[in-house]
PDB file of N, CA and C in Angstrom:
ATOM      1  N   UNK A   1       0.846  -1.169   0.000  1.00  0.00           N
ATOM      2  CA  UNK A   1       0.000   0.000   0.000  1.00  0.00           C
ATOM      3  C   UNK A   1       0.898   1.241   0.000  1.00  0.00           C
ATOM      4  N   UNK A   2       0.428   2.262  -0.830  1.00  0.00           N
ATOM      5  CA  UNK A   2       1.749   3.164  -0.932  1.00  0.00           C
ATOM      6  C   UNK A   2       0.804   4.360   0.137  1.00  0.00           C
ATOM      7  N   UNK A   3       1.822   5.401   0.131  1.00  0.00           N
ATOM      8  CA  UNK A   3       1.507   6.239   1.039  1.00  0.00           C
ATOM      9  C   UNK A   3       0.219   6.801   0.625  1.00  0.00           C
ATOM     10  N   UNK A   4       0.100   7.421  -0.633  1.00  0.00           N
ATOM     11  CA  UNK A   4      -1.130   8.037  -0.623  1.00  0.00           C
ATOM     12  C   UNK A   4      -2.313   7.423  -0.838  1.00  0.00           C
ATOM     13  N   UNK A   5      -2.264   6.109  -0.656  1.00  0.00           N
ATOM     14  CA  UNK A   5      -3.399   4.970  -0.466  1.00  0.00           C
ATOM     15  C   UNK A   5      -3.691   4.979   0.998  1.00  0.00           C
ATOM     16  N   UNK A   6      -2.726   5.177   1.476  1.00  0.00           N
ATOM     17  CA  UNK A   6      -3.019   4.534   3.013  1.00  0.00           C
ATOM     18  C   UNK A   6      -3.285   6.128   3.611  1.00  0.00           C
ATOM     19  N   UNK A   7      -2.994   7.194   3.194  1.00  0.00           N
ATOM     20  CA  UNK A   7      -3.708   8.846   3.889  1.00  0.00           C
ATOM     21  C   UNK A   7      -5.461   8.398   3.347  1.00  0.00           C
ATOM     22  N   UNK A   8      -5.980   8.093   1.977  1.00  0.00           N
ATOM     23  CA  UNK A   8      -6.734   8.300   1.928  1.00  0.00           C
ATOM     24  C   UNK A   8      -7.910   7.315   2.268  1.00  0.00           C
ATOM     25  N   UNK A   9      -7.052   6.136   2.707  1.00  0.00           N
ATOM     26  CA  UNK A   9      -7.648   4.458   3.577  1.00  0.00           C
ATOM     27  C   UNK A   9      -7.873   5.509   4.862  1.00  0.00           C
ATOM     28  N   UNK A  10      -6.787   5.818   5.294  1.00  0.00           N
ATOM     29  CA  UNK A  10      -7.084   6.676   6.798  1.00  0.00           C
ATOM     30  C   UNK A  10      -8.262   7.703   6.913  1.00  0.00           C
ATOM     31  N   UNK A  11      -8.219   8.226   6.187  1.00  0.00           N
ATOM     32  CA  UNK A  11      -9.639   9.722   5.714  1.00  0.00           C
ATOM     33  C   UNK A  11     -10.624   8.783   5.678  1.00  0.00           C
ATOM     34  N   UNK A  12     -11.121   8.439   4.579  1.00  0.00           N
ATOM     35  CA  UNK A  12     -12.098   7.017   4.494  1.00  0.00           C
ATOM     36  C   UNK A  12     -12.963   6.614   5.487  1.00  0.00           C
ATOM     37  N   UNK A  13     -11.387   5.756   6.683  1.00  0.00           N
ATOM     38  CA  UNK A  13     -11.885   5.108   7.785  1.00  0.00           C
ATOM     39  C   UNK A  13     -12.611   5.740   8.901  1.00  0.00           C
ATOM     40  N   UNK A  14     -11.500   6.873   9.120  1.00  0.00           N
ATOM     41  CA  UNK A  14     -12.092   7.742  10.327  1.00  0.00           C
ATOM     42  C   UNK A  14     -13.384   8.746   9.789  1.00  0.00           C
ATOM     43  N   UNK A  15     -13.931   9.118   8.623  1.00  0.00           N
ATOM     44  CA  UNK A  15     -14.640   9.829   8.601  1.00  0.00           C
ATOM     45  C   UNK A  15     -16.289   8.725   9.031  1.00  0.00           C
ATOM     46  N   UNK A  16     -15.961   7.668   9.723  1.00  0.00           N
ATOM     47  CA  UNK A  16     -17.493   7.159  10.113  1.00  0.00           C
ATOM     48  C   UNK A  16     -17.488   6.977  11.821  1.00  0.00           C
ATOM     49  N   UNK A  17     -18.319   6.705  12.512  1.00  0.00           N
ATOM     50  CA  UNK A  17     -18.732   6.599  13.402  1.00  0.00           C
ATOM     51  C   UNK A  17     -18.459   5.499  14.068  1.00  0.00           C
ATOM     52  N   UNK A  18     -18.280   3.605  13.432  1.00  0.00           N
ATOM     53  CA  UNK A  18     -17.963   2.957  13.633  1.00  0.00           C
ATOM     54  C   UNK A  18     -16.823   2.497  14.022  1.00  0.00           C
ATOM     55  N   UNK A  19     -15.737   3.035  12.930  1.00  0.00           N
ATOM     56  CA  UNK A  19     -14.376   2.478  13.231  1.00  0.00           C
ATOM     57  C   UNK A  19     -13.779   3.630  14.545  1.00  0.00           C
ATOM     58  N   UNK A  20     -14.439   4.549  14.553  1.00  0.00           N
ATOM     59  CA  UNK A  20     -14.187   5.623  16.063  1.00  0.00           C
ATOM     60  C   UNK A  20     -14.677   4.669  17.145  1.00  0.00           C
ATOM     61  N   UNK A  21     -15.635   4.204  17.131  1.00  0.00           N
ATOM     62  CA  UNK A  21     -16.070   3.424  18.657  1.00  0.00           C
ATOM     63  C   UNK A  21     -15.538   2.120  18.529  1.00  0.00           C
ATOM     64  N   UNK A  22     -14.598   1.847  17.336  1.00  0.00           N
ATOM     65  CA  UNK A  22     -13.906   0.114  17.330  1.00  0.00           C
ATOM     66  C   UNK A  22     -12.494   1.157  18.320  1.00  0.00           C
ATOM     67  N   UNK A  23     -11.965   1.991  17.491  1.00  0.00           N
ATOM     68  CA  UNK A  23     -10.846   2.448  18.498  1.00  0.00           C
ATOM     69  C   UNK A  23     -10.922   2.428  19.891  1.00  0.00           C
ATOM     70  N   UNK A  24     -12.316   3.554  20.250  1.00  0.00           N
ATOM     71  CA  UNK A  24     -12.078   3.592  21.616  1.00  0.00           C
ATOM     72  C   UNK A  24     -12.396   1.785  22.079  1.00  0.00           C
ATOM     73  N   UNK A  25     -13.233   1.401  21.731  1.00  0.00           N
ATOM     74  CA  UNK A  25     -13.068   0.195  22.495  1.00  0.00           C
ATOM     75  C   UNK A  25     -12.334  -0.755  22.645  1.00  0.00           C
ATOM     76  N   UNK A  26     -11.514  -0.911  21.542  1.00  0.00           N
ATOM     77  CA  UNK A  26      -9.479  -1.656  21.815  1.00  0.00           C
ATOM     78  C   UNK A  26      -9.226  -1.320  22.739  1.00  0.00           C
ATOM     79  N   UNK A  27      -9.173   0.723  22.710  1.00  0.00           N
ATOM     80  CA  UNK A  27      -8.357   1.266  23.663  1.00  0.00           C
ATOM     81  C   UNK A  27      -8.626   0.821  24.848  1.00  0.00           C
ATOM     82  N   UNK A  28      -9.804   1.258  25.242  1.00  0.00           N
ATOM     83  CA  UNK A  28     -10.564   1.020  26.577  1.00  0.00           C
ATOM     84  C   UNK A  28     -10.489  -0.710  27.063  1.00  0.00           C
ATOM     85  N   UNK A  29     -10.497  -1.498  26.641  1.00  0.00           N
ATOM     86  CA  UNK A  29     -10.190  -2.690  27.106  1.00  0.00           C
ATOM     87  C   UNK A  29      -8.901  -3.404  27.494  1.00  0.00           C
ATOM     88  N   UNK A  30      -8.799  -2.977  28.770  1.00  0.00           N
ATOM     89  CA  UNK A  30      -7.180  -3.910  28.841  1.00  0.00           C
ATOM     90  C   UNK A  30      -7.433  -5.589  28.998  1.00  0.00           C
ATOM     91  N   UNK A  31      -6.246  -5.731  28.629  1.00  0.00           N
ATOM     92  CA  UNK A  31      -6.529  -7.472  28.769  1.00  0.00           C
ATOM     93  C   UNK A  31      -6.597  -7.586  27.014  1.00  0.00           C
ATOM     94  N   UNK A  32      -7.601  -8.759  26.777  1.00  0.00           N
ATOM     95  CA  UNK A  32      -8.149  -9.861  25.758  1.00  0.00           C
ATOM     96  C   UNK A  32      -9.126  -8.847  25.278  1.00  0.00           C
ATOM     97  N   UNK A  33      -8.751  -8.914  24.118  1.00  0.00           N
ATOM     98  CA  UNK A  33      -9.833  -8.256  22.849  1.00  0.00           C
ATOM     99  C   UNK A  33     -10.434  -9.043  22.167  1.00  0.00           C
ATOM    100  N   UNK A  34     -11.136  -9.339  21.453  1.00  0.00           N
ATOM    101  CA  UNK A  34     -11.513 -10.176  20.533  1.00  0.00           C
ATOM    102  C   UNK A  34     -12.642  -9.296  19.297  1.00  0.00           C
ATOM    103  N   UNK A  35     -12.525 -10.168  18.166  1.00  0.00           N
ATOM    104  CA  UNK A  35     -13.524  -9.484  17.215  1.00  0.00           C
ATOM    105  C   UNK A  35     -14.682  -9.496  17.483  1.00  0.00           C
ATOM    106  N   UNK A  36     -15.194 -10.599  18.131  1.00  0.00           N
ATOM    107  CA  UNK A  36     -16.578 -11.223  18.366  1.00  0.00           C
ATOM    108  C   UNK A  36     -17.274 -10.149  19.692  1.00  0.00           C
ATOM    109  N   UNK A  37     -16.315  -9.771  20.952  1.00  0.00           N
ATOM    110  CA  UNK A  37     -16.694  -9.535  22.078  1.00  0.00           C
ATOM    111  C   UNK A  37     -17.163  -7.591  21.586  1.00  0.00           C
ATOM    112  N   UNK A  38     -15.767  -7.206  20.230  1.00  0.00           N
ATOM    113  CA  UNK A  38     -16.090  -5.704  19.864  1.00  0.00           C
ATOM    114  C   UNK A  38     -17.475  -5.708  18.879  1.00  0.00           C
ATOM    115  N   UNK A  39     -17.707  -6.927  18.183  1.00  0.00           N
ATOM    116  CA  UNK A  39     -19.215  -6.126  17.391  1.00  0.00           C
ATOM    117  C   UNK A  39     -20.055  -6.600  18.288  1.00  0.00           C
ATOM    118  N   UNK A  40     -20.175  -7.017  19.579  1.00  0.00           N
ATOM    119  CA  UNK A  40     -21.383  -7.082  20.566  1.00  0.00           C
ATOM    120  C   UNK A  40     -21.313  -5.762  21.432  1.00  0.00           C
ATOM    121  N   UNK A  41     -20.041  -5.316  21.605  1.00  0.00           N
ATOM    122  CA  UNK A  41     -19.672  -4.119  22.900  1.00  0.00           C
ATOM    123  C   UNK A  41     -19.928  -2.844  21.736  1.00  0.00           C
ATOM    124  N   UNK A  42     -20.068  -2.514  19.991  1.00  0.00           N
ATOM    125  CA  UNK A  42     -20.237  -1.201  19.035  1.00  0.00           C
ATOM    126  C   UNK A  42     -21.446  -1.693  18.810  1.00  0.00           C
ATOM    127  N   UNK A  43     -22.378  -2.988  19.012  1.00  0.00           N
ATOM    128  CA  UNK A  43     -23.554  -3.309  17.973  1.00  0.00           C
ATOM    129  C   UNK A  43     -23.212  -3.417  16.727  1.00  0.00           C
ATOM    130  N   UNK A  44     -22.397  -4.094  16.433  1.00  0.00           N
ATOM    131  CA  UNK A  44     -21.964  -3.997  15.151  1.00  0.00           C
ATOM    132  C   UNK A  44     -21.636  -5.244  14.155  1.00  0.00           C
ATOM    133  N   UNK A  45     -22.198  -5.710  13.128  1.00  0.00           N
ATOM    134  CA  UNK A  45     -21.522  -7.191  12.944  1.00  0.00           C
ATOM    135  C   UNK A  45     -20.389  -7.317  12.565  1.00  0.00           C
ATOM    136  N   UNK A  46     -20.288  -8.750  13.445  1.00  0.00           N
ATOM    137  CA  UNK A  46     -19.038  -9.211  13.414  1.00  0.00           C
ATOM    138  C   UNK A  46     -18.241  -9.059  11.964  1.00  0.00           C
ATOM    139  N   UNK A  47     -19.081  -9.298  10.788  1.00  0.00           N
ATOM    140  CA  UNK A  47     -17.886  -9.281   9.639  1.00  0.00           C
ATOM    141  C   UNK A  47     -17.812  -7.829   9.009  1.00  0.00           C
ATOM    142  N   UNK A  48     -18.646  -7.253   9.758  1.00  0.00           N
ATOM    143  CA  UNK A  48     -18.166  -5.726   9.310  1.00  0.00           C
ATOM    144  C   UNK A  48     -16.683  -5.461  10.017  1.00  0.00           C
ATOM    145  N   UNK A  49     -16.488  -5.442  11.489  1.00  0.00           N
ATOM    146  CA  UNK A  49     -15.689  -5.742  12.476  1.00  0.00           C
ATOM    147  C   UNK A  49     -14.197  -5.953  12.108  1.00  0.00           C
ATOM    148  N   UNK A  50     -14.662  -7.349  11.650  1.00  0.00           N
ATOM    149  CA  UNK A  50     -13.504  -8.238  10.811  1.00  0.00           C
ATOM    150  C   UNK A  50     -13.118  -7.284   9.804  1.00  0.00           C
ATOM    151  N   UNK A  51     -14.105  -6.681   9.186  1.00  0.00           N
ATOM    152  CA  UNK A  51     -12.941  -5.905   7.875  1.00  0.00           C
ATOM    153  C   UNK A  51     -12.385  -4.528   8.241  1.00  0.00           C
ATOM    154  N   UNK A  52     -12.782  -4.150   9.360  1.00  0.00           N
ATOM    155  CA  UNK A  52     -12.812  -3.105   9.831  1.00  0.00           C
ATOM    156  C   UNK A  52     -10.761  -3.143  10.320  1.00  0.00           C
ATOM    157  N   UNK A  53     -11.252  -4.304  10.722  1.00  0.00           N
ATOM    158  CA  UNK A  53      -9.609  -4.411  11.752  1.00  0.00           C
ATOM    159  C   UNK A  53      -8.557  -5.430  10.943  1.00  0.00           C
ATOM    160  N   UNK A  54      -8.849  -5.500   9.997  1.00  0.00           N
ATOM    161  CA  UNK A  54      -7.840  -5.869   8.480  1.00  0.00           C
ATOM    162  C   UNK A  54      -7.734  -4.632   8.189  1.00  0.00           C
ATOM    163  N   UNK A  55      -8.708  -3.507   7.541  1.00  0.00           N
ATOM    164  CA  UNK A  55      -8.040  -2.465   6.975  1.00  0.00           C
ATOM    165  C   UNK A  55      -6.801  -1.668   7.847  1.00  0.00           C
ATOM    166  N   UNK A  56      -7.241  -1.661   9.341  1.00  0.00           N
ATOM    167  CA  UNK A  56      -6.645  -1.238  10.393  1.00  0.00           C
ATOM    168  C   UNK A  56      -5.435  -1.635  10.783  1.00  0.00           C
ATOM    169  N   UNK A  57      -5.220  -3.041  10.187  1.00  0.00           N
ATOM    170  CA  UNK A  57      -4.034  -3.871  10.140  1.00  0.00           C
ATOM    171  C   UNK A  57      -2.988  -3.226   9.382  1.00  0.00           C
ATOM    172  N   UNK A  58      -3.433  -3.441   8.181  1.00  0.00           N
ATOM    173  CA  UNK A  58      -2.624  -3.293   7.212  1.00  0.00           C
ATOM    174  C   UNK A  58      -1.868  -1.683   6.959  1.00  0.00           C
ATOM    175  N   UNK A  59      -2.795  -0.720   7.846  1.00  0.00           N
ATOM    176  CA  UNK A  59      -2.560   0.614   8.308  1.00  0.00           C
ATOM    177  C   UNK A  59      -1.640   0.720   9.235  1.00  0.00           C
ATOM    178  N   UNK A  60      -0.974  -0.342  10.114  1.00  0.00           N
ATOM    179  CA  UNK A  60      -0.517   0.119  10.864  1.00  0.00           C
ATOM    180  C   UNK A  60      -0.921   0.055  12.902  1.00  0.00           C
ATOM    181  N   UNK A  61      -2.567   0.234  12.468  1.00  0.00           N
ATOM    182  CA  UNK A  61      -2.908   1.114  13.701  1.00  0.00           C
ATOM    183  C   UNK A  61      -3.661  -0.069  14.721  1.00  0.00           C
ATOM    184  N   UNK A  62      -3.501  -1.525  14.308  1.00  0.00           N
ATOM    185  CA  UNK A  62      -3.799  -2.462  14.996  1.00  0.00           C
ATOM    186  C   UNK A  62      -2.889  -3.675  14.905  1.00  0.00           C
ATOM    187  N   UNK A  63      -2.559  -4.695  15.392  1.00  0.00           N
ATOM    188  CA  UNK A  63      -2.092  -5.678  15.619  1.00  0.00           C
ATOM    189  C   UNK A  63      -2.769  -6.738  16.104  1.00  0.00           C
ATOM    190  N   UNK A  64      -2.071  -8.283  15.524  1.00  0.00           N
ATOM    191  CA  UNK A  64      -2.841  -9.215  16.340  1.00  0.00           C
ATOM    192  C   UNK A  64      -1.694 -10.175  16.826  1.00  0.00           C
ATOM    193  N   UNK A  65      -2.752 -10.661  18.107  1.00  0.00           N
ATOM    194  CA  UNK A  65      -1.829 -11.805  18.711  1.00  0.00           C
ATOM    195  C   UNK A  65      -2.760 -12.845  19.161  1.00  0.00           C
ATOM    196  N   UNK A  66      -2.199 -14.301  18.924  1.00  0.00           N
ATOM    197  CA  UNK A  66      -2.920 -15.223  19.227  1.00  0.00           C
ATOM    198  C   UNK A  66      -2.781 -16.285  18.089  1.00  0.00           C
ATOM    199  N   UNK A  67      -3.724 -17.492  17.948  1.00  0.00           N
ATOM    200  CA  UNK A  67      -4.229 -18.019  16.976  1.00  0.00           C
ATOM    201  C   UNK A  67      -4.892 -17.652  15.818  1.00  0.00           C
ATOM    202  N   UNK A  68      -5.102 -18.593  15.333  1.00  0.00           N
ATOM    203  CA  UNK A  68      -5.513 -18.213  13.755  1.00  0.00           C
ATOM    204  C   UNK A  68      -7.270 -17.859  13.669  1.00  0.00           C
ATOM    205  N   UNK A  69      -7.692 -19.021  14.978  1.00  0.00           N
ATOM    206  CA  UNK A  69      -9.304 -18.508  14.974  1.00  0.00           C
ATOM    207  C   UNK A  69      -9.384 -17.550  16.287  1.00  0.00           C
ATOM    208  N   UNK A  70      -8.626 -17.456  17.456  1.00  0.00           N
ATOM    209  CA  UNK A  70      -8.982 -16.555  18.132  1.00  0.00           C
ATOM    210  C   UNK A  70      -7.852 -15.620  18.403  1.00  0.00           C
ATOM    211  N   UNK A  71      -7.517 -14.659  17.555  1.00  0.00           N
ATOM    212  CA  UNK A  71      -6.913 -13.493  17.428  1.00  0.00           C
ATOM    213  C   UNK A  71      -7.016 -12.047  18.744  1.00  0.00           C
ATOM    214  N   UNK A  72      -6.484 -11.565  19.412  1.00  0.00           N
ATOM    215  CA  UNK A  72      -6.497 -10.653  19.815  1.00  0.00           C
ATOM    216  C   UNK A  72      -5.782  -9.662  19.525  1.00  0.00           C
ATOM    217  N   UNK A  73      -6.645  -8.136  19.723  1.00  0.00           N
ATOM    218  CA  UNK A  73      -6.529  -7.382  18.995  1.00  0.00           C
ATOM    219  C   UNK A  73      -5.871  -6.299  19.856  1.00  0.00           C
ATOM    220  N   UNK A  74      -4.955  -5.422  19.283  1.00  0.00           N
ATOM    221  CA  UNK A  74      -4.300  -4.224  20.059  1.00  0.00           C
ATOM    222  C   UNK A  74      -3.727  -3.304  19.407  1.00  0.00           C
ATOM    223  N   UNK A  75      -3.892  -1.768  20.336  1.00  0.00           N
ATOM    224  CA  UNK A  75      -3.150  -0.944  19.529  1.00  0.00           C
ATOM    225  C   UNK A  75      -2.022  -0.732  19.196  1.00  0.00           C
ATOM    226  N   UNK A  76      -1.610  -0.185  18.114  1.00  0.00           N
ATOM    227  CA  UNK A  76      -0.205  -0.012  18.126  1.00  0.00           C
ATOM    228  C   UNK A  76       0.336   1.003  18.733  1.00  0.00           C
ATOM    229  N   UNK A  77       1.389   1.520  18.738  1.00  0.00           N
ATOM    230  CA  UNK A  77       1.830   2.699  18.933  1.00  0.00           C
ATOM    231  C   UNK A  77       0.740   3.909  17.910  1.00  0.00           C
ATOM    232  N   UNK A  78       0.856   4.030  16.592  1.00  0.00           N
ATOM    233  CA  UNK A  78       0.691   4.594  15.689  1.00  0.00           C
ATOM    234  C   UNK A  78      -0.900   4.687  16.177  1.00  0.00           C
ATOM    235  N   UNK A  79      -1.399   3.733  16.268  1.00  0.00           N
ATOM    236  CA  UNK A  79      -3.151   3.621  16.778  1.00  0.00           C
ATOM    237  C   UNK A  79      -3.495   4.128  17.877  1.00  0.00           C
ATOM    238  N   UNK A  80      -2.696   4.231  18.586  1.00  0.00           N
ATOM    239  CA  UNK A  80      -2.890   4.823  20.138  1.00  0.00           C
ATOM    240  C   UNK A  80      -2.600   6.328  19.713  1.00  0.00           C
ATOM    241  N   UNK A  81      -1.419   6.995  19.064  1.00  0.00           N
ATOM    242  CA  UNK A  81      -1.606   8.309  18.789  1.00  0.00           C
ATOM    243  C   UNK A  81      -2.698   8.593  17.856  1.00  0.00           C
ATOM    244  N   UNK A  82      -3.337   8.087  16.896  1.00  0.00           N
ATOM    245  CA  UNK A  82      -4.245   8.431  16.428  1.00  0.00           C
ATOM    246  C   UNK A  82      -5.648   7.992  17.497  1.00  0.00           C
ATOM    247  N   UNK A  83      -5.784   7.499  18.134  1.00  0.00           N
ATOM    248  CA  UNK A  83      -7.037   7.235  19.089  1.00  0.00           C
ATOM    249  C   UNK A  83      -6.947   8.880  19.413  1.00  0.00           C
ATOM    250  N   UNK A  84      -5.917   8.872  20.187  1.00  0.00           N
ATOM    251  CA  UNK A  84      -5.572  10.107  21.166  1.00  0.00           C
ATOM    252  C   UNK A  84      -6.261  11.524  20.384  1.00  0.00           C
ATOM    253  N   UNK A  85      -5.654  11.456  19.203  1.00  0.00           N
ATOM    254  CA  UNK A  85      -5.908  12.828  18.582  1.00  0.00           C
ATOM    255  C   UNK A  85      -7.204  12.832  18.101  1.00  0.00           C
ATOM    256  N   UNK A  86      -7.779  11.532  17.742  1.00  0.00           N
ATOM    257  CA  UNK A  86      -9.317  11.495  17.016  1.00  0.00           C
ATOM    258  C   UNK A  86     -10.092  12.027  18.607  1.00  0.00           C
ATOM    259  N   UNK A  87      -9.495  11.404  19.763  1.00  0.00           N
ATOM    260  CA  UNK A  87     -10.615  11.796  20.516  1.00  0.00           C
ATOM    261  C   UNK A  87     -10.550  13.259  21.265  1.00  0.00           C
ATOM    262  N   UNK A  88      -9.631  14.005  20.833  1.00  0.00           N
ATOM    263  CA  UNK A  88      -9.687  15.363  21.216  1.00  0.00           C
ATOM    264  C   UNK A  88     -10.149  16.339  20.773  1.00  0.00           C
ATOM    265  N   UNK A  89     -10.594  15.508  19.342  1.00  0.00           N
ATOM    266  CA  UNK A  89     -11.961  16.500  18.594  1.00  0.00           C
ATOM    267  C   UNK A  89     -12.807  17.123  19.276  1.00  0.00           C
TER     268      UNK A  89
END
């Protein structure tokens, strides 16, 4: 993904409502994340979720750890400064 794919993946993402309350709720959860536990905690389905935190991946601004079916999810560095600044709007 070259840079000006991934500014305008970023614009894209954050201009909705959803992937803002997938952030805060990574953020806000210490411990075990999971995909399944965040589209029950946004109302949101799960395979929206799922693509939500692939695009997020591949951005940079999430990470996973775990297995192949139960993945946990966290911020990165890069995701945590952008949480930070999205939520000082």
């Amino acid at each position: 993904m070259t840079e000006s794919d991934s500014k305008k993946w970023t614009r894209k993402l954050f201009l909705h409502e959803k992937p803002f309350m997938l952030l805060q709720a990574i953020s806000s959860n210490e411990g075990r994340v999971y995909s399944a536990m965040m589209s029950k905690k946004i109302d949101c389905s799960y395979a929206y979720i799922v693509k939500l935190i692939k695009v997020m991946n591949r951005l940079g601004i999430t990470s996973f750890d775990g297995s192949k079916h139960k993945k946990m999810i966290r911020l990165t560095p890069k995701g945590k400064k952008i949480y930070k600044l999205l939520s000082e709007l």
